[in-house]
Protein backbone atom coordinates (compact mmCIF):
# COMPACT_ATOMS: atom_id res chain seq x y z
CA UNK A 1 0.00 0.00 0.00
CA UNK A 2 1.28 3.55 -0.57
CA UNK A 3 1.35 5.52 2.49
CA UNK A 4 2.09 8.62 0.28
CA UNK A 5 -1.60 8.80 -0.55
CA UNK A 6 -3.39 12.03 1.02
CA UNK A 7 -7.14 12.09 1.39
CA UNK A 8 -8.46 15.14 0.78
CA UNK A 9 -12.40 15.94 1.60
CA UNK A 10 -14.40 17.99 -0.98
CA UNK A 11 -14.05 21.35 0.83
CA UNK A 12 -10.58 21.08 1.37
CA UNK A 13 -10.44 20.34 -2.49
CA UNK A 14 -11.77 23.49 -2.92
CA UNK A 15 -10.20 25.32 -0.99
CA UNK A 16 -6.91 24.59 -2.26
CA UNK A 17 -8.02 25.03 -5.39
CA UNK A 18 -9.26 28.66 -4.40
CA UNK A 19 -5.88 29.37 -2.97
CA UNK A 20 -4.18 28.55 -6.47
CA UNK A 21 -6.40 30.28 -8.42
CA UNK A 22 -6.22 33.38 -5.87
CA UNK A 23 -2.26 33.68 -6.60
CA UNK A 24 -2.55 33.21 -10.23
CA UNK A 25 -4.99 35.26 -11.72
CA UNK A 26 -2.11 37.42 -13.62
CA UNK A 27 -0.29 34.73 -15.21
CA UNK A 28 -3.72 33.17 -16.82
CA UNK A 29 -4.39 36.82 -18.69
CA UNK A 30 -1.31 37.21 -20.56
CA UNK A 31 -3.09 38.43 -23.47
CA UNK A 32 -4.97 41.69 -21.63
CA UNK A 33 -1.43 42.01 -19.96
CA UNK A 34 0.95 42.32 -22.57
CA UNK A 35 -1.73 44.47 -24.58
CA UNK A 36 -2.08 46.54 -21.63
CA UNK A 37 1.60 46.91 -20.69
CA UNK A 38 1.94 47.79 -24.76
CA UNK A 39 -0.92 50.79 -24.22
CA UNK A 40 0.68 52.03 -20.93
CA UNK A 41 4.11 52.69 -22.26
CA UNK A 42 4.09 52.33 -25.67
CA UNK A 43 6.92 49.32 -25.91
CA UNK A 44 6.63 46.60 -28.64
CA UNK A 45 5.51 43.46 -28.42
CA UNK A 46 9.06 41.80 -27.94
CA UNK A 47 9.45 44.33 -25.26
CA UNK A 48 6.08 43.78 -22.92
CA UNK A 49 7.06 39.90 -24.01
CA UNK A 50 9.89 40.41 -22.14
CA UNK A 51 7.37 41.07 -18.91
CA UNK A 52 6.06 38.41 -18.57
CA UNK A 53 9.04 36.22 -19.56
CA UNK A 54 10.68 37.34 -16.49
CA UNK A 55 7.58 36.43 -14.34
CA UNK A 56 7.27 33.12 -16.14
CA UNK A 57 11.21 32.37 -15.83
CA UNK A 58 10.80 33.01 -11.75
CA UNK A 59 7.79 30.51 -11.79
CA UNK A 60 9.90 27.73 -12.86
CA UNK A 61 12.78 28.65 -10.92
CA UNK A 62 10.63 28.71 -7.76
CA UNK A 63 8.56 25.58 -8.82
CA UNK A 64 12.02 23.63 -9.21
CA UNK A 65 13.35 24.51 -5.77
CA UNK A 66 9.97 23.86 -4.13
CA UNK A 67 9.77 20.52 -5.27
CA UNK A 68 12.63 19.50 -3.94
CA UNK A 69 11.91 21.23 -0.56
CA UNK A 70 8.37 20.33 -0.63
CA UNK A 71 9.11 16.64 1.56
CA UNK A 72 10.70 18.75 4.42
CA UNK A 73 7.98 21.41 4.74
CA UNK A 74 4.38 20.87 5.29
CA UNK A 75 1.65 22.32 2.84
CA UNK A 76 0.02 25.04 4.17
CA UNK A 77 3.56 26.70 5.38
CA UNK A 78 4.61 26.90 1.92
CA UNK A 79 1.21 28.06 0.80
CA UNK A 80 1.15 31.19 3.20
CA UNK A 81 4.96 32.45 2.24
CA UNK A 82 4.13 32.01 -1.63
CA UNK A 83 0.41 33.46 -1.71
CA UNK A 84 1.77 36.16 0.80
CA UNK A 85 4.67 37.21 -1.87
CA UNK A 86 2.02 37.28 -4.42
CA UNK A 87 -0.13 39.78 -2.75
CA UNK A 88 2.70 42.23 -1.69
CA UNK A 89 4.05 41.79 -5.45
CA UNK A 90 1.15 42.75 -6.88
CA UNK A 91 0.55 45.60 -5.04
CA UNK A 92 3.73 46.76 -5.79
CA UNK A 93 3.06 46.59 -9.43
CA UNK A 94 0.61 49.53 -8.88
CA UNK A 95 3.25 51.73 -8.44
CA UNK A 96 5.54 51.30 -11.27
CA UNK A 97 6.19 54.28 -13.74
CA UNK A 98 8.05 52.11 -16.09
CA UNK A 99 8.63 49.33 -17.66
CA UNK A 100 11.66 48.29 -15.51
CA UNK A 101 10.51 48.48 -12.17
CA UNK A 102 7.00 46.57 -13.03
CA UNK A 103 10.12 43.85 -14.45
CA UNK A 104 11.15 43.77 -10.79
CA UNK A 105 7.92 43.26 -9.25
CA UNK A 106 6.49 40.84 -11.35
CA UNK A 107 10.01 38.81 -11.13
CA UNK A 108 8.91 38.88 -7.10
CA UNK A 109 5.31 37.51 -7.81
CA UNK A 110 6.66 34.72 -9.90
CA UNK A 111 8.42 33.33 -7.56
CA UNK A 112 5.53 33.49 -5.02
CA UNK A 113 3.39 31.85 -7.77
CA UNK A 114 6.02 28.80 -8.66
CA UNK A 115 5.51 27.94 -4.71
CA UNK A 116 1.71 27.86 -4.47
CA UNK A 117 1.98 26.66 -7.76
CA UNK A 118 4.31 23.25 -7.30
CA UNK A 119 2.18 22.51 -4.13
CA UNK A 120 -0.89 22.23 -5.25
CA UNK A 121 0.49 19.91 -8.36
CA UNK A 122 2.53 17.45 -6.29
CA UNK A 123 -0.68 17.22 -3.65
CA UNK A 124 -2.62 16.64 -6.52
CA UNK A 125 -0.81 13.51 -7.68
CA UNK A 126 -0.86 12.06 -4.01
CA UNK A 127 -4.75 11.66 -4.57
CA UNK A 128 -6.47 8.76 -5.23
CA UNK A 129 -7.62 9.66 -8.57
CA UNK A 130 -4.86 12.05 -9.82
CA UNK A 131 -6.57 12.61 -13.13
CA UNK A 132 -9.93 13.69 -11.63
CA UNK A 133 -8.44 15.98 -9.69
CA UNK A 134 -6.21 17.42 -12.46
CA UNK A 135 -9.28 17.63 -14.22
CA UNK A 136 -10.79 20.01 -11.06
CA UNK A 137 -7.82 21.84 -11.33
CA UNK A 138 -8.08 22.59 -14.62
CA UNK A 139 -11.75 23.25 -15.10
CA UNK A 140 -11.43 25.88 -12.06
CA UNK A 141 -9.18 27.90 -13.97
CA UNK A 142 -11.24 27.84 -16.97
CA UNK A 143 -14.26 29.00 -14.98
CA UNK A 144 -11.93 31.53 -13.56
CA UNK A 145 -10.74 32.41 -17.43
CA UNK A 146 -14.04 33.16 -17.58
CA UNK A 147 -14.69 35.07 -15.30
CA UNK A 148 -11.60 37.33 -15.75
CA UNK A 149 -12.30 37.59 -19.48
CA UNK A 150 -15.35 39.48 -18.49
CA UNK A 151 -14.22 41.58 -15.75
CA UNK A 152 -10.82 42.52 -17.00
CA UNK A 153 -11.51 44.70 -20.24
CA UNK A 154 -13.69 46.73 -18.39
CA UNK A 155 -11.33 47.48 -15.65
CA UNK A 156 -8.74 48.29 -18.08
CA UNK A 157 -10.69 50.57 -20.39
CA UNK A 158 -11.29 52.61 -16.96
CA UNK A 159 -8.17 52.19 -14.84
CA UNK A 160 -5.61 50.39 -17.44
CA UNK A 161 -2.72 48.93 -16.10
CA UNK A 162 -3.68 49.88 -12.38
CA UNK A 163 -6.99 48.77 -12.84
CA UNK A 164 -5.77 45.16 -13.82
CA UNK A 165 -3.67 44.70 -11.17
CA UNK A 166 -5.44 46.21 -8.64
CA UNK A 167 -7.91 43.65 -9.47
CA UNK A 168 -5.36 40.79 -9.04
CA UNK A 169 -4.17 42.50 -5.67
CA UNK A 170 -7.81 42.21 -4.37
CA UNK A 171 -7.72 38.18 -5.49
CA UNK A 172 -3.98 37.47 -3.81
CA UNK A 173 -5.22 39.50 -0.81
CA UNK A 174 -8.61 36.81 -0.43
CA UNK A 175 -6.37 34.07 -0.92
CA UNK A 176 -4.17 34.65 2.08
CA UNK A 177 -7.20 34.38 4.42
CA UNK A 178 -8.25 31.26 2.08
CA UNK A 179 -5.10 29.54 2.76
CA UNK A 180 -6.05 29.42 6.83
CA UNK A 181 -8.47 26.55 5.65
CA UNK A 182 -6.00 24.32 3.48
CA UNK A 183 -5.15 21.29 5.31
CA UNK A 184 -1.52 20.98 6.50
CA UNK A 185 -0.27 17.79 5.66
CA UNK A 186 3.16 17.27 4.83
CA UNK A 187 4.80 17.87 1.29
CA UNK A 188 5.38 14.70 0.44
CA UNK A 189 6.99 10.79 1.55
CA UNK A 190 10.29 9.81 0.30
CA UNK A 191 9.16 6.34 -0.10
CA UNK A 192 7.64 5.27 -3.46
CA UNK A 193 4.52 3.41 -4.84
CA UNK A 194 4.12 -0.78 -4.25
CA UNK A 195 4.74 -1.84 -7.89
CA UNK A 196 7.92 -4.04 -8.50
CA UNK A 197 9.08 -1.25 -11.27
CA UNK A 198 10.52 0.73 -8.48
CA UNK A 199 11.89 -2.28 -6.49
CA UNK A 200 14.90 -1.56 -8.93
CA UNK A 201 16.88 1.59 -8.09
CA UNK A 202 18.27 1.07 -12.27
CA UNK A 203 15.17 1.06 -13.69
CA UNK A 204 14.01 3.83 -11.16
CA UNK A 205 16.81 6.09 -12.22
CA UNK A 206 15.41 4.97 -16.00
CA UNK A 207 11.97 5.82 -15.42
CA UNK A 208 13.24 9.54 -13.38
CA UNK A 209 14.82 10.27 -16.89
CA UNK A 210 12.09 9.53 -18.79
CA UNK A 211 10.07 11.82 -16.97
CA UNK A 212 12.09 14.46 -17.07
CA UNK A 213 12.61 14.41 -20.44
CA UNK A 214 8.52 14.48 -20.65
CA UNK A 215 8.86 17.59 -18.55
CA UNK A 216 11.44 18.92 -20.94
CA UNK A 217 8.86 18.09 -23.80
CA UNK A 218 6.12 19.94 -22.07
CA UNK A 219 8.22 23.05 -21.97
CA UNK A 220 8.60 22.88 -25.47
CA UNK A 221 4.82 22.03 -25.84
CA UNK A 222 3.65 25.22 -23.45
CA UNK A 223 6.41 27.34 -25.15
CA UNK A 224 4.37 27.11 -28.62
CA UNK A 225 1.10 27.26 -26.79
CA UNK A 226 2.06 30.79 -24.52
CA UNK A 227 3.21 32.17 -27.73
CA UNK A 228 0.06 31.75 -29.68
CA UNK A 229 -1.99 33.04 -26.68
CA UNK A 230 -0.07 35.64 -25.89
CA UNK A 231 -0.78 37.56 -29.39
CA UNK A 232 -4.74 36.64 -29.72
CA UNK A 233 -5.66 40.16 -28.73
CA UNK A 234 -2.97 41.58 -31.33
CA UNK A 235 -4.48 39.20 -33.83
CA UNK A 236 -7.84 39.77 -33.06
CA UNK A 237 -7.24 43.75 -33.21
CA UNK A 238 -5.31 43.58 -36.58
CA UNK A 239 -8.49 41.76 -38.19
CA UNK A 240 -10.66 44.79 -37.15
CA UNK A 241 -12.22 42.97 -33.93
CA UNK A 242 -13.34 44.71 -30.55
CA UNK A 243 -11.34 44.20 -27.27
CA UNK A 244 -15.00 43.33 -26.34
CA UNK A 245 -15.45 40.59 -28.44
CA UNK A 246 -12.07 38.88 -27.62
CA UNK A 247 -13.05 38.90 -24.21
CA UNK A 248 -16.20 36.98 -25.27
CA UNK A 249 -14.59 34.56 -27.11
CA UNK A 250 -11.70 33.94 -24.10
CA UNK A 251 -14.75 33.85 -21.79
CA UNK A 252 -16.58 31.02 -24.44
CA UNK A 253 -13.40 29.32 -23.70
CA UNK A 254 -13.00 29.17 -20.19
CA UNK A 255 -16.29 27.62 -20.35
CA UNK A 256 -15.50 25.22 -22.91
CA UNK A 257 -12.47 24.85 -20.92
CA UNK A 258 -14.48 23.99 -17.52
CA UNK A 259 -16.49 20.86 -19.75
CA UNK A 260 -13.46 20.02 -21.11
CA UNK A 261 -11.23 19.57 -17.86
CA UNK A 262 -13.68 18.00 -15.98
CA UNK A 263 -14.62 15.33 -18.57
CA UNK A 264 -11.39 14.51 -19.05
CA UNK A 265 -11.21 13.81 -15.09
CA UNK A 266 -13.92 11.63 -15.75
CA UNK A 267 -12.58 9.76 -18.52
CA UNK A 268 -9.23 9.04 -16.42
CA UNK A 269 -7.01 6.75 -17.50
CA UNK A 270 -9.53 5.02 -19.77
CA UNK A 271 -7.39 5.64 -22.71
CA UNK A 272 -4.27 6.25 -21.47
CA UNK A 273 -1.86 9.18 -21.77
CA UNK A 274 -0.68 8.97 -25.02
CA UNK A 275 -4.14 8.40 -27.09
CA UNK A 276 -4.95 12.09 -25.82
CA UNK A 277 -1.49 13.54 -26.24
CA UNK A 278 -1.69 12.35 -30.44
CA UNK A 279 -5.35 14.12 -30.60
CA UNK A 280 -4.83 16.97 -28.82
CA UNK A 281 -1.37 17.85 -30.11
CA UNK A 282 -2.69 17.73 -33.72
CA UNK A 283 -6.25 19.70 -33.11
CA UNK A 284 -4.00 22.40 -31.23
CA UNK A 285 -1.37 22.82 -34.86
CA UNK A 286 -4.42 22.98 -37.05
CA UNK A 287 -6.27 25.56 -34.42
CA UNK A 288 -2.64 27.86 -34.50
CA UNK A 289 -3.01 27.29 -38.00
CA UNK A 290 -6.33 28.64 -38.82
CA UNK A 291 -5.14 31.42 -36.21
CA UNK A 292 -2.07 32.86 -37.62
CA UNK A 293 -1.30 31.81 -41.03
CA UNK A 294 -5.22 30.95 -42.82
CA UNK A 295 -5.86 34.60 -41.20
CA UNK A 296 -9.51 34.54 -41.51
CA UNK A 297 -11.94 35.96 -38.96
CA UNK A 298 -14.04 32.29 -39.24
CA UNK A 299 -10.96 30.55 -38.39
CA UNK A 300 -9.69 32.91 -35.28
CA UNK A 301 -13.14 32.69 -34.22
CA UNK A 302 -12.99 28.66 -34.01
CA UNK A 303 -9.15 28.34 -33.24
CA UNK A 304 -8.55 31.14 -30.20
CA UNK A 305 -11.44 28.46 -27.84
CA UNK A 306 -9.67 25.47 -28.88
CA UNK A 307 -5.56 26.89 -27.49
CA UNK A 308 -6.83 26.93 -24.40
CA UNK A 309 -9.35 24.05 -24.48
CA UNK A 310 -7.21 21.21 -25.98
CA UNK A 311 -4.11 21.58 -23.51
CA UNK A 312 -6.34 21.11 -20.41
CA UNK A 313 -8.08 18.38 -21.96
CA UNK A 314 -4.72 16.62 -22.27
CA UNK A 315 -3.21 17.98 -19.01
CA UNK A 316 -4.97 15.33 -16.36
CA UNK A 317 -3.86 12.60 -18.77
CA UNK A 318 -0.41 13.64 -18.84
CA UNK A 319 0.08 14.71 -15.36
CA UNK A 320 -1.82 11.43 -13.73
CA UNK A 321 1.03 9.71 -16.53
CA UNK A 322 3.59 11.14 -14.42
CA UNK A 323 2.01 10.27 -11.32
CA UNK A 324 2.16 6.80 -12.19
CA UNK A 325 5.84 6.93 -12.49
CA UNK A 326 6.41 9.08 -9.42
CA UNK A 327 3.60 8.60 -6.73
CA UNK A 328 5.47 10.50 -4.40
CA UNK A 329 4.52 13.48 -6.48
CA UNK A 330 8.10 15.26 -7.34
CA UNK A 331 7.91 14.66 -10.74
CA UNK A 332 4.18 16.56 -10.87
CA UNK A 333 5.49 19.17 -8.09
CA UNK A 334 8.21 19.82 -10.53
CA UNK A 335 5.92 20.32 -13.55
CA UNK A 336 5.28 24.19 -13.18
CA UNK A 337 8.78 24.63 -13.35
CA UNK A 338 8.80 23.16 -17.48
CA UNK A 339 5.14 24.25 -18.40
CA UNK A 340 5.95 27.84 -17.09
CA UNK A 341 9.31 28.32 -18.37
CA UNK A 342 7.84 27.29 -21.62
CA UNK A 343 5.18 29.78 -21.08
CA UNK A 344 7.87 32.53 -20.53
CA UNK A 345 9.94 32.48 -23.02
CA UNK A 346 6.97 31.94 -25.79
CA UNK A 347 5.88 35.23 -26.05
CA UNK A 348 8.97 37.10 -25.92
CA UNK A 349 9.95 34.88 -28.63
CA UNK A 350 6.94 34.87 -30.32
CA UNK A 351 6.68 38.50 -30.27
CA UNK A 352 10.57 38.81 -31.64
CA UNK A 353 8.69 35.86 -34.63
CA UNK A 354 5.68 38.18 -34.94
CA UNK A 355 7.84 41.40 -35.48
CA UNK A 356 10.51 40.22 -38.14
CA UNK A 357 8.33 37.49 -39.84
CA UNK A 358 4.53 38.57 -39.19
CA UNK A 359 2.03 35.99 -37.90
CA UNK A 360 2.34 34.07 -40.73
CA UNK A 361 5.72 32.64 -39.92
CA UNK A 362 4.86 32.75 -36.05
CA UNK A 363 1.77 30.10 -36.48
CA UNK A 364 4.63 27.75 -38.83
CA UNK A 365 7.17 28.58 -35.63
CA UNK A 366 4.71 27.69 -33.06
CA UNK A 367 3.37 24.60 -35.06
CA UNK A 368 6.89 22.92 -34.70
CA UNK A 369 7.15 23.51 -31.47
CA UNK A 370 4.10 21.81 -30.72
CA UNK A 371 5.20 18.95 -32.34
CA UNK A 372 8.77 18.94 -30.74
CA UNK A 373 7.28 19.02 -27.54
CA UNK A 374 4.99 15.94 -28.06
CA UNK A 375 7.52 13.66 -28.94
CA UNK A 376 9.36 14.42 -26.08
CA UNK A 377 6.19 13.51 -23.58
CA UNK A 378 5.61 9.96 -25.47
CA UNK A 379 8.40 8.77 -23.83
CA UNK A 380 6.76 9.15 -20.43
CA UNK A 381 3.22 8.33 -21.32
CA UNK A 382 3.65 5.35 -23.32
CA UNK A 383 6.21 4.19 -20.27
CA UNK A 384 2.83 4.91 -17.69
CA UNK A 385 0.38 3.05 -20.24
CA UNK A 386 2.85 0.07 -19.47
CA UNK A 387 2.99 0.44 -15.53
CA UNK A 388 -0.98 0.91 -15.69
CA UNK A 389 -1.34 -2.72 -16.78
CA UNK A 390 1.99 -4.20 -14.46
CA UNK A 391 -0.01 -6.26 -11.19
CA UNK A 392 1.26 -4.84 -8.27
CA UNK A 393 2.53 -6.81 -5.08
């Protein structure tokens, strides 16, 4: 039996999913950000790219070192110093005058974020259905999407860049007094799961690399997926369509997003990891497709839903993959660190793409590094289709 397993009741569930969403309501509106920061003081894209880059770069950074200090420390200590940066971080970014010092401040809530961030992931794989509650996790933060999508341009077309992050003050501030209710279990075990495969300390070591070249691959994989999103609003604006509207279509996809999550949750491990992985990875080049290059209003209309849909259909598959080969959730605590690095350096690459090339040669760009990212997860998810069918002892 593996004593790693945490039982968490449904209110706790929610509550630590409140707490996540609370500290991370800036990093899931990249596209009102970067368009806001480009308003405010009139940079280019490469430059407000460069913004959130920095934020995204301290995610991973933080997520990395807090999953490797996550087995000494107990949850809801970790929780309270991350969610607590947050909240002074983003008050902070009130006050900037340029682009610099709001560089400095969202560096600081990054790497508040990465620590709420990789605790929440490596409890999540200690469950005893890892994929359903993946599938919570993700279909809270499209409801959240949502719900941001149709607050946020109206705060910004009357307070701008203040306005926005006042608003994500306000959330970081709730989530502090949130956090009080969050269950404090330990990080994690040292020990592993029951099943022979990690009787071996070889094939153990075998199995580590393959995950973290998975992890590698989902860099890659969110690096092409940030850098698409990041631009939507630019696109959307250069093919005469309404801040309005894009927040109607971003809210139709946190919606779609909620169905999507959650029935994926459902589903499990019914199909396995890599099934999903194939479908989703080749929807989400033909939706960046019909985005960028096709450059039709139809086609953005269809395609801007589906980047944020098909990567949290595939995400409970994947991650409860990687909780298979690591139960004692490192290998999922470590997870932010990959998916948000990827997320940071897509747009400020994507922007330097969109500003020599044009979106055109972005939506090729992005397309390959979709598919580069991919291969690298098969390794990991065919390897947990295997262990999924092993008896254990």
């Amino acid at each position: 039996m593996n004593s790693n397993i945490v039982e968490l009741r449904p209110h706790q569930v929610a509550l630590l999913i409140a707490v996540f969403l609370s500290a991370f309501s800036a990093p899931l509106t990249i596209p009102f950000n970067i368009g806001t920061i480009i308003s405010t003081f009139g940079t280019t894209r490469a430059e407000a790219g460069i913004v959130v880059t920095v934020e995204g770069v301290c995610i991973s950074l933080a997520s990395i070192i807090c999953s490797r200090l996550i087995v000494r420390h107990r949850v809801r200590k970790l929780l309270v110093v991350g969610v607590s940066v947050v909240a002074v971080s983003n008050a902070l970014t009130l006050l900037a005058s340029d682009v610099v010092f709001m560089i400095y401040c969202r560096a600081l809530a990054g790497a508040g974020c990465g620590i709420v961030l990789c605790v929440v992931m490596a409890t999540a794989a200690r469950t005893r259905n890892p994929e359903m509650m993946y599938g919570w996790i993700s279909g809270s933060i499209g409801a959240f999407l949502s719900l941001l999508a149709i607050m946020l341009p109206v705060v910004i077309s009357h307070g701008g860049l203040a306005g926005a992050y006042g608003l994500y003050t306000a959330f970081s501030v709730a989530g502090m007094f949130l956090v009080i209710g969050v269950p404090n279990i330990k990080g994690s075990c040292e020990e592993s799961g029951s099943i022979d495969f990690f009787q071996s300390k070889q094939k153990r070591i075998r199995a580590d690399v393959i995950g973290w070249i998975a992890l590698l691959g989902i860099g890659f994989f969110y690096f092409g997926q940030a850098g698409i999103a990041a631009f939507v609003e630019r696109i959307g604006v250069g093919n005469g369509i309404s801040l309005t509207t894009i927040g109607n279509i971003l809210f139709a996809s946190g919606i779609l997003t909620i169905f999507g999550s959650i029935g994926a949750g459902v589903v499990g491990s019914r199909f396995g990891s890599t099934k999903p992985l194939i479908l989703v990875s080749g929807l989400l080049c033909v939706s960046v497709l019909n985005i960028a290059v096709i450059d039709s209003v139809f086609g953005y209309f269809l395609g801007v839903p589906m980047i944020w849909l098909l990567p949290a259909i595939m995400l409970p598959s994947f991650l409860g993959g990687l909780a298979v080969i690591d139960p004692a959730g490192r290998l999922a605590g470590a997870y932010p660190a990959f998916a948000t690095m990827g997320g940071a350096l897509g747009p400020v690459t994507a922007g330097a793409v969109a500003d020599s090339g044009g979106f055109g040669s972005l939506g090729w760009f992005i397309v390959a590094m979709i598919i580069l990212g991919s291969a690298l997860m098969a390794g990991a998810t065919t390897k947990a289709n295997r262990l999924r069918v092993m008896p254990a002892i």
